[in-house]
Protein backbone atom coordinates (compact mmCIF):
# COMPACT_ATOMS: atom_id res chain seq x y z
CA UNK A 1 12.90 32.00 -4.14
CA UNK A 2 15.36 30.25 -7.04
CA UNK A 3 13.97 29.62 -9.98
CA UNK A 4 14.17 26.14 -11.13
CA UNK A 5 14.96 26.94 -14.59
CA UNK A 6 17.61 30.23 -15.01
CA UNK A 7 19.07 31.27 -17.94
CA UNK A 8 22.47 29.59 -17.27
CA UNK A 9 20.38 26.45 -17.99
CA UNK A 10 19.34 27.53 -21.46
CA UNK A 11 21.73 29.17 -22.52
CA UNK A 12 24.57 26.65 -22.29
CA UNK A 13 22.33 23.06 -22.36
CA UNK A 14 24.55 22.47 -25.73
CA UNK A 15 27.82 23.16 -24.58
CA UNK A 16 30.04 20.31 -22.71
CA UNK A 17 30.05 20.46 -19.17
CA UNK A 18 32.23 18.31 -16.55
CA UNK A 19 34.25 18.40 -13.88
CA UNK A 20 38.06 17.01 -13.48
CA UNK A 21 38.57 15.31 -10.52
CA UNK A 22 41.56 14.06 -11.04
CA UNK A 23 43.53 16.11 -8.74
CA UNK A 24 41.66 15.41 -5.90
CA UNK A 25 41.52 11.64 -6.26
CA UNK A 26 45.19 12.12 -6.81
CA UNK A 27 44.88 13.29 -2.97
CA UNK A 28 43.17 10.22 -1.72
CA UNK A 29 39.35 11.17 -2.29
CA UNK A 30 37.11 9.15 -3.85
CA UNK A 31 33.29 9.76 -4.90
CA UNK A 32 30.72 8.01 -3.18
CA UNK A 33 28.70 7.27 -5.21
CA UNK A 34 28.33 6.62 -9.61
CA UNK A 35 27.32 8.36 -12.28
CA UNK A 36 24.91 5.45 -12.86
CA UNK A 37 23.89 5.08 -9.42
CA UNK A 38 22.99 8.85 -7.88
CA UNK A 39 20.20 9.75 -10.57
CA UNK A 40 18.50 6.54 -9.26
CA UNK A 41 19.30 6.76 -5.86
CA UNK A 42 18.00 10.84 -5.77
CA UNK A 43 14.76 9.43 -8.17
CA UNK A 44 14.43 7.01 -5.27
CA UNK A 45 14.56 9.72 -2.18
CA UNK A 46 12.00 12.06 -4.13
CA UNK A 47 9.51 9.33 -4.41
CA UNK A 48 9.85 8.30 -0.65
CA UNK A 49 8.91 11.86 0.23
CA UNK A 50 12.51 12.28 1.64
CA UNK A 51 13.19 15.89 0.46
CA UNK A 52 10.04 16.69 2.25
CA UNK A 53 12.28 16.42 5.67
CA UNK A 54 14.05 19.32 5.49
CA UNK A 55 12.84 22.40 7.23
CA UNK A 56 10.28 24.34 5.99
CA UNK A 57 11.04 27.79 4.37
CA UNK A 58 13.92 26.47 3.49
CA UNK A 59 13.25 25.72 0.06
CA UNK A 60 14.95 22.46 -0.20
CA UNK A 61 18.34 24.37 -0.11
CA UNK A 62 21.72 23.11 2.91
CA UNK A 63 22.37 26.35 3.68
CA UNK A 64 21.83 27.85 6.66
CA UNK A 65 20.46 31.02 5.82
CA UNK A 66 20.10 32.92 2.07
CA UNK A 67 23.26 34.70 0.78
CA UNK A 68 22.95 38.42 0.80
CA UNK A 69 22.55 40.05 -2.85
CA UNK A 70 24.14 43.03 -2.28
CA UNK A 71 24.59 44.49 -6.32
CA UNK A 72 23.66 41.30 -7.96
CA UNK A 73 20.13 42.45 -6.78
CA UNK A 74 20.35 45.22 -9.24
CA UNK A 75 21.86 42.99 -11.49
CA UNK A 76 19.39 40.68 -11.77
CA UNK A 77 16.40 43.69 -11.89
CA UNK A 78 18.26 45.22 -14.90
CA UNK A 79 18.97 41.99 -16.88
């Protein structure tokens, strides 16, 4: 089961993190929705009990079935 809080997310909260889309909007995409709009709109869906429609076992996550560890299983025992 992921953990909702992994290191990754403490260890780097103070350092800047963004994406450049640039490229890709060079290429005729554009986003759907806002940065002012999706925190709302996501806020919105929890509340509703939308997330709650996904398959159980699934722990809220799109994919299909759970990536295979392989050595990052060790990994992550060892760390």
């Amino acid at each position: 089961m992921p953990k909702p809080v992994d290191p990754w997310h403490y260890l780097t909260y103070h350092k800047p993190f963004c994406f450049d889309v640039k490229h890709v909007e060079a290429q005729g995409w554009n986003p759907k929705h806002s940065n002012h709009d999706l925190p709302h709109e996501s806020f919105d869906l929890f509340l509703t009990g939308g997330y709650q429609k996904q398959e159980a076992g699934s722990c809220f996550s799109p994919h299909r079935k759970r990536a295979k560890d392989g050595v990052l299983w060790f990994l992550k025992k060892v760390s």
